[in-house]
PDB file of N, CA and C in Angstrom:
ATOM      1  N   UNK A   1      -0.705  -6.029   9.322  1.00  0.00           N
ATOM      2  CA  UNK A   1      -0.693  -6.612   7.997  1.00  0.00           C
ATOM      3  C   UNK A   1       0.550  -6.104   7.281  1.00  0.00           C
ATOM      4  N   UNK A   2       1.454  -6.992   7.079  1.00  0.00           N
ATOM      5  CA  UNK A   2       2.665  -6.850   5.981  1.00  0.00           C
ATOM      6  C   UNK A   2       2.487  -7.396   4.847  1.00  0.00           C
ATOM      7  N   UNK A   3       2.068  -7.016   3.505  1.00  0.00           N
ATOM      8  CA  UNK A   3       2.273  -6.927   2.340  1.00  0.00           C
ATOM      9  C   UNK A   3       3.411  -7.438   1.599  1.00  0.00           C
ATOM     10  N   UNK A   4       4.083  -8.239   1.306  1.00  0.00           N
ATOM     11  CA  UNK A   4       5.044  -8.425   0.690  1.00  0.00           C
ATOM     12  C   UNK A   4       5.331  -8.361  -0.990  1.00  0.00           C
ATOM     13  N   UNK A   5       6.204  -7.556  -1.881  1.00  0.00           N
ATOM     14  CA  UNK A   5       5.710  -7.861  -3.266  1.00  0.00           C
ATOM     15  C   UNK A   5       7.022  -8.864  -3.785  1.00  0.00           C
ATOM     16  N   UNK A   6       6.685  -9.041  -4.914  1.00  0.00           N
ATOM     17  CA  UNK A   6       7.789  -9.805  -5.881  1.00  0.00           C
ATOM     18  C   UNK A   6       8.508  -9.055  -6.434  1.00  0.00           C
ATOM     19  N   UNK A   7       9.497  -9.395  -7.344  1.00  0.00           N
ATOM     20  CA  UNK A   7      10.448  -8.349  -7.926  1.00  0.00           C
ATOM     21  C   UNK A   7       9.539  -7.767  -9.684  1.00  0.00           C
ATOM     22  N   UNK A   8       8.651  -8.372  -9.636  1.00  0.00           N
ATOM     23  CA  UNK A   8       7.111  -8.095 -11.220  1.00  0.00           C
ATOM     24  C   UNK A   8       7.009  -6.798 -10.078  1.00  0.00           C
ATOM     25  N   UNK A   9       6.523  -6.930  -8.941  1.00  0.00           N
ATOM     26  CA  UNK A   9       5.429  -6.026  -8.261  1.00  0.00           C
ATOM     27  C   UNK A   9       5.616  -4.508  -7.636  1.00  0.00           C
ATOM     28  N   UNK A  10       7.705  -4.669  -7.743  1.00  0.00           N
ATOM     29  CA  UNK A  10       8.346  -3.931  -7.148  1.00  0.00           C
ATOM     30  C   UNK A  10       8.239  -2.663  -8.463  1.00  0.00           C
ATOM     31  N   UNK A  11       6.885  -1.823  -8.374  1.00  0.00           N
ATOM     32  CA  UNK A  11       6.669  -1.257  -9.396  1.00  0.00           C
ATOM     33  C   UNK A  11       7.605   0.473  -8.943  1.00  0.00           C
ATOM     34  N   UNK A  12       7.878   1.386 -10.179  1.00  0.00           N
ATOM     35  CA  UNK A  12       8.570   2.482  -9.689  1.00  0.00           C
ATOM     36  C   UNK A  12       7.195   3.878  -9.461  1.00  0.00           C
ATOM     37  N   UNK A  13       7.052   3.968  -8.135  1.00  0.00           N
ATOM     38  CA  UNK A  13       6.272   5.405  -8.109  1.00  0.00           C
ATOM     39  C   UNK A  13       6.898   6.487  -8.759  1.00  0.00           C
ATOM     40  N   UNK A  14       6.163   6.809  -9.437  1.00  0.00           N
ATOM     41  CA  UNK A  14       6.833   8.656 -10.307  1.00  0.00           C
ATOM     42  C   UNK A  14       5.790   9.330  -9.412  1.00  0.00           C
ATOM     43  N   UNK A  15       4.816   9.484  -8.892  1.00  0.00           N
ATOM     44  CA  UNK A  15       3.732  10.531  -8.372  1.00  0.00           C
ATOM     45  C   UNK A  15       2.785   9.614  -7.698  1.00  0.00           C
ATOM     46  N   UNK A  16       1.907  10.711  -7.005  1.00  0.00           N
ATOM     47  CA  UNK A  16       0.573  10.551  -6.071  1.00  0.00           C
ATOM     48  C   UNK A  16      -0.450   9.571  -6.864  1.00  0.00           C
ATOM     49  N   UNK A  17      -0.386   9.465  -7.819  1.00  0.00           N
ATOM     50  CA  UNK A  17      -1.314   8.805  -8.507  1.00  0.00           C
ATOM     51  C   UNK A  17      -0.504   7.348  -8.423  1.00  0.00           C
ATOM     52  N   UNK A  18       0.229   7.150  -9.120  1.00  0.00           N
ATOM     53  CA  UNK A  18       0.954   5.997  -9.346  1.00  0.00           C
ATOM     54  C   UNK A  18       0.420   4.884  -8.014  1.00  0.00           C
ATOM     55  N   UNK A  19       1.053   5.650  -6.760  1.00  0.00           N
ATOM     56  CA  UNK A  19       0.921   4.964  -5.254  1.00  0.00           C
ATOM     57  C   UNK A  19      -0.804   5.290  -5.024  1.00  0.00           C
ATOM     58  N   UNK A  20      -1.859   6.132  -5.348  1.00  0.00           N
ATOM     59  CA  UNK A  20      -3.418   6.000  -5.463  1.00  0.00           C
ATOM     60  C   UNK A  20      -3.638   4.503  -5.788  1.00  0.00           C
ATOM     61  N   UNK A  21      -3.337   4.298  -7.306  1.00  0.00           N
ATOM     62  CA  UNK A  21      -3.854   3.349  -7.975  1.00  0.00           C
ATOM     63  C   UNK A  21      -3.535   1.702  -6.915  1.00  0.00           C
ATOM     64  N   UNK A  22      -2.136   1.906  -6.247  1.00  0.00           N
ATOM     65  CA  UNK A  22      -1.707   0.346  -5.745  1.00  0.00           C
ATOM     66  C   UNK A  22      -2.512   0.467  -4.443  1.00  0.00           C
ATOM     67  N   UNK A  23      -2.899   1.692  -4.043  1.00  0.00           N
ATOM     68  CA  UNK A  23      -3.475   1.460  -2.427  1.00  0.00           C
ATOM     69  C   UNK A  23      -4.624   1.253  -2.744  1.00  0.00           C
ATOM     70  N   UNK A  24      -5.099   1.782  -3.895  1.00  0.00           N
ATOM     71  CA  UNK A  24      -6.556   1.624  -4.031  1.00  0.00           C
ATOM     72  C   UNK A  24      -7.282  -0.422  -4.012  1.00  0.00           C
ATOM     73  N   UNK A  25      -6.576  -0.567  -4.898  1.00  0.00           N
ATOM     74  CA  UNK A  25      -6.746  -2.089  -4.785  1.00  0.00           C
ATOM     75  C   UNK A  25      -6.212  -2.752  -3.434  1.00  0.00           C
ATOM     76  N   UNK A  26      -5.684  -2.815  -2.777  1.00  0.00           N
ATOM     77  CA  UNK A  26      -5.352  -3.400  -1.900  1.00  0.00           C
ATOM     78  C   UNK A  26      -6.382  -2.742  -0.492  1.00  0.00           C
ATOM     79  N   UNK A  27      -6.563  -2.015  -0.835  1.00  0.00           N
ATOM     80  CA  UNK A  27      -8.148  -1.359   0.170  1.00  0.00           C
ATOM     81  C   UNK A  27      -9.216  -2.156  -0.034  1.00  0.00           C
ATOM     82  N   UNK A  28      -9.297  -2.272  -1.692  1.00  0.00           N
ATOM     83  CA  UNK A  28     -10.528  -3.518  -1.930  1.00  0.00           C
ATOM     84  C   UNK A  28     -10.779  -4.863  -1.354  1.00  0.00           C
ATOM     85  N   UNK A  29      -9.270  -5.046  -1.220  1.00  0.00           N
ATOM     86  CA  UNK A  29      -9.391  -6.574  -1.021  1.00  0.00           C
ATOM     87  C   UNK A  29      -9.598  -7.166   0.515  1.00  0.00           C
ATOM     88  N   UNK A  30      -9.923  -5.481   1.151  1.00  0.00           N
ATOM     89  CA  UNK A  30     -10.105  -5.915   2.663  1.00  0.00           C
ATOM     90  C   UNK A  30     -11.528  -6.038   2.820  1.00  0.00           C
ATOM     91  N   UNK A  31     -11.703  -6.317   3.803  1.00  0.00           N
ATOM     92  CA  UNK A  31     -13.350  -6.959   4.066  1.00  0.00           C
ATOM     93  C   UNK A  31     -13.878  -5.731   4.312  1.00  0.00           C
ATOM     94  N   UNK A  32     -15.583  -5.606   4.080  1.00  0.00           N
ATOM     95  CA  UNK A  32     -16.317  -4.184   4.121  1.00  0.00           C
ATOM     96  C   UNK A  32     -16.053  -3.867   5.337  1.00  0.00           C
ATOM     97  N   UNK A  33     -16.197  -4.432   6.367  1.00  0.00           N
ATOM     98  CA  UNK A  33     -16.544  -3.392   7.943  1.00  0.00           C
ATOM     99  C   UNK A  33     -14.850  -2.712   7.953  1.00  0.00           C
ATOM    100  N   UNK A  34     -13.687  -3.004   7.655  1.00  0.00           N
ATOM    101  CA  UNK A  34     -12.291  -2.751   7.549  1.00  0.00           C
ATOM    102  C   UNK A  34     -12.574  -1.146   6.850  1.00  0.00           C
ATOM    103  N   UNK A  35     -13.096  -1.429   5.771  1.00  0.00           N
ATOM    104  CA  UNK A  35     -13.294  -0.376   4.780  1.00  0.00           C
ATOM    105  C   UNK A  35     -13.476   1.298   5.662  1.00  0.00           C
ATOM    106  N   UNK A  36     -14.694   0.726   6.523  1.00  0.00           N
ATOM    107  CA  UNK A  36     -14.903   2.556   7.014  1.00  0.00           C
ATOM    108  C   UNK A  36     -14.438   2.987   8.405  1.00  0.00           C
ATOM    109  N   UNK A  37     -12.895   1.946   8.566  1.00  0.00           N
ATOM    110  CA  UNK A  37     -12.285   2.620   9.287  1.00  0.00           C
ATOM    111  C   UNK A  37     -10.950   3.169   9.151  1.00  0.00           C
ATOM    112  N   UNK A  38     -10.632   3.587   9.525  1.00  0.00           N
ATOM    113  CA  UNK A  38      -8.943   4.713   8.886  1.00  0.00           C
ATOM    114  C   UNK A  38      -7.614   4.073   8.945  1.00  0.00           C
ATOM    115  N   UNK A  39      -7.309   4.065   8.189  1.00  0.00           N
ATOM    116  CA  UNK A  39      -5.675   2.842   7.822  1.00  0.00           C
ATOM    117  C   UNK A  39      -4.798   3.536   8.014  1.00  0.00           C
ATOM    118  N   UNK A  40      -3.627   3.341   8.775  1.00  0.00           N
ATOM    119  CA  UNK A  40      -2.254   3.992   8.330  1.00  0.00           C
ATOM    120  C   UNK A  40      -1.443   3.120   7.491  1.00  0.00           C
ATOM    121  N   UNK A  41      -0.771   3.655   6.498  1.00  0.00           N
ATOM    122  CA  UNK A  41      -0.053   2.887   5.656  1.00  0.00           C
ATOM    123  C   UNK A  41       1.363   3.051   5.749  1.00  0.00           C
ATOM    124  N   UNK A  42       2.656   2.692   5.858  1.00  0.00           N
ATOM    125  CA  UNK A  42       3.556   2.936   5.483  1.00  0.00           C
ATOM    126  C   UNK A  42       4.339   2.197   4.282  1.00  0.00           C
ATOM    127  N   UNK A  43       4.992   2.880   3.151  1.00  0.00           N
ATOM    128  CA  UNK A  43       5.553   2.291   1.868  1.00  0.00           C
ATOM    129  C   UNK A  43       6.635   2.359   2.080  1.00  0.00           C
ATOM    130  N   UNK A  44       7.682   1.494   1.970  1.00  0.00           N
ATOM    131  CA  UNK A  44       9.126   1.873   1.744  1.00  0.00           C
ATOM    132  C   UNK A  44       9.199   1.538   0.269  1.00  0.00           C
ATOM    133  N   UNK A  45      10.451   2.664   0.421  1.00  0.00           N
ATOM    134  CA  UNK A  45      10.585   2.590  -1.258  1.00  0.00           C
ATOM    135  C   UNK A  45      12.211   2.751  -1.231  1.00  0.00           C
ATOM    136  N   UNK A  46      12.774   2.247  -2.074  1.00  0.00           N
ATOM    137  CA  UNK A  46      14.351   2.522  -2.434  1.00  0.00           C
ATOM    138  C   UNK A  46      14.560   3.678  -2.851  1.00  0.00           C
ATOM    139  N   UNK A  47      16.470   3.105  -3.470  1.00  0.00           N
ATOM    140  CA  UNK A  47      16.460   5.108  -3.877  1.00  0.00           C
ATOM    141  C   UNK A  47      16.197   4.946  -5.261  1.00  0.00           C
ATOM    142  N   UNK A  48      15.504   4.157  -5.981  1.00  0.00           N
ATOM    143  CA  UNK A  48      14.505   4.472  -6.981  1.00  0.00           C
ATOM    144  C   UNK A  48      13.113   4.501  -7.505  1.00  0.00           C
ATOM    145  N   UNK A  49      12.539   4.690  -6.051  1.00  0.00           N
ATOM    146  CA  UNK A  49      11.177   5.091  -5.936  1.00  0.00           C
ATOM    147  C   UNK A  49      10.491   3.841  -6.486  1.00  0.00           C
ATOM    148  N   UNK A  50      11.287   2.417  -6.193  1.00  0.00           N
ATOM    149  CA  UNK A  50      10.435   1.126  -6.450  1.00  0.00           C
ATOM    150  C   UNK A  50       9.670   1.142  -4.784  1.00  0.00           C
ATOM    151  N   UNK A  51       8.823   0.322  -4.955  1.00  0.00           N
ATOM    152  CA  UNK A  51       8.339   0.227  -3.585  1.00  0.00           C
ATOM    153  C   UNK A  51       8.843  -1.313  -3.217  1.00  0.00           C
ATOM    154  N   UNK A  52       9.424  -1.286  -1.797  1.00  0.00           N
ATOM    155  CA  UNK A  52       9.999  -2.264  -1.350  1.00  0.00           C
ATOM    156  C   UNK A  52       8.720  -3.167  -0.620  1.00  0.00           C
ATOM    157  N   UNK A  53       7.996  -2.354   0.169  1.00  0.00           N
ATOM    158  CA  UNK A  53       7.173  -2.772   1.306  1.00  0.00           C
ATOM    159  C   UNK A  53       6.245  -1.885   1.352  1.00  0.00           C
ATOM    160  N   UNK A  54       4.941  -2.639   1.953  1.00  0.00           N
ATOM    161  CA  UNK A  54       3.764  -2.149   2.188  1.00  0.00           C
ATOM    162  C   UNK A  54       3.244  -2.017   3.471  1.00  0.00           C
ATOM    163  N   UNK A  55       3.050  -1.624   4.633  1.00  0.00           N
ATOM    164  CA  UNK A  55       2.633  -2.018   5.959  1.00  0.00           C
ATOM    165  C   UNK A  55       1.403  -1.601   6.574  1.00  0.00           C
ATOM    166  N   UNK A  56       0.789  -1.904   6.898  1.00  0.00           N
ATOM    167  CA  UNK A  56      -0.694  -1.136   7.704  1.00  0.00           C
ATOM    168  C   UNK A  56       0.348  -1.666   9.016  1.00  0.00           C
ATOM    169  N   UNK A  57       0.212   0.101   9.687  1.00  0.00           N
ATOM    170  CA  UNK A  57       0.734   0.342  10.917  1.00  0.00           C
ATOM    171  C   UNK A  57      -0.147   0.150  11.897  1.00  0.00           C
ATOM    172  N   UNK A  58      -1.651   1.091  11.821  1.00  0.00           N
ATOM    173  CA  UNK A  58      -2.871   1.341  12.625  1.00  0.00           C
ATOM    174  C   UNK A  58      -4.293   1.208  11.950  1.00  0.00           C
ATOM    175  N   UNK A  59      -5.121   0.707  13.018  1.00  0.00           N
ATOM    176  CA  UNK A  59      -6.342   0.361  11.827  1.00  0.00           C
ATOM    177  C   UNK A  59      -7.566   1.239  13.047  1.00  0.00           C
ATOM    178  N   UNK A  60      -8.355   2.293  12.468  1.00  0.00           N
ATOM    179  CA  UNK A  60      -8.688   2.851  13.663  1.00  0.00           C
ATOM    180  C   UNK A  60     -10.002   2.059  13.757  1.00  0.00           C
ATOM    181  N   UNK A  61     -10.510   2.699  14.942  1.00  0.00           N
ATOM    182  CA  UNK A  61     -11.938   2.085  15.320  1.00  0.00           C
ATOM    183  C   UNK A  61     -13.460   2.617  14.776  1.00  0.00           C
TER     184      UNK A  61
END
């Protein structure tokens, strides 16, 4: 799953929370059985801590 955002969406992380709040919703929007298994995520972010990209790398079993 690649995530793509808009340039509205390309929000700037300052901290752990900031990037909580965007993973948190996008966890929601996956279907329950998805839910209780373990995601890897990777974010790219520029060199101003906008986030470029979102990726689920691994989805465990």
């Amino acid at each position: 799953m690649n995530i793509r955002l808009s340039a509205q969406e390309k929000i700037q992380i300052m901290n752990g929370e900031d990037l909580f709040a965007i993973m948190s919703k996008i966890l929601l929007r996956e279907a329950k059985i998805d839910r209780e298994k373990e995601h890897f995520w990777i974010v790219g972010l520029d060199a101003d801590n906008r986030i470029l990209f979102i990726e689920l790398v691994s989805l465990g079993s």
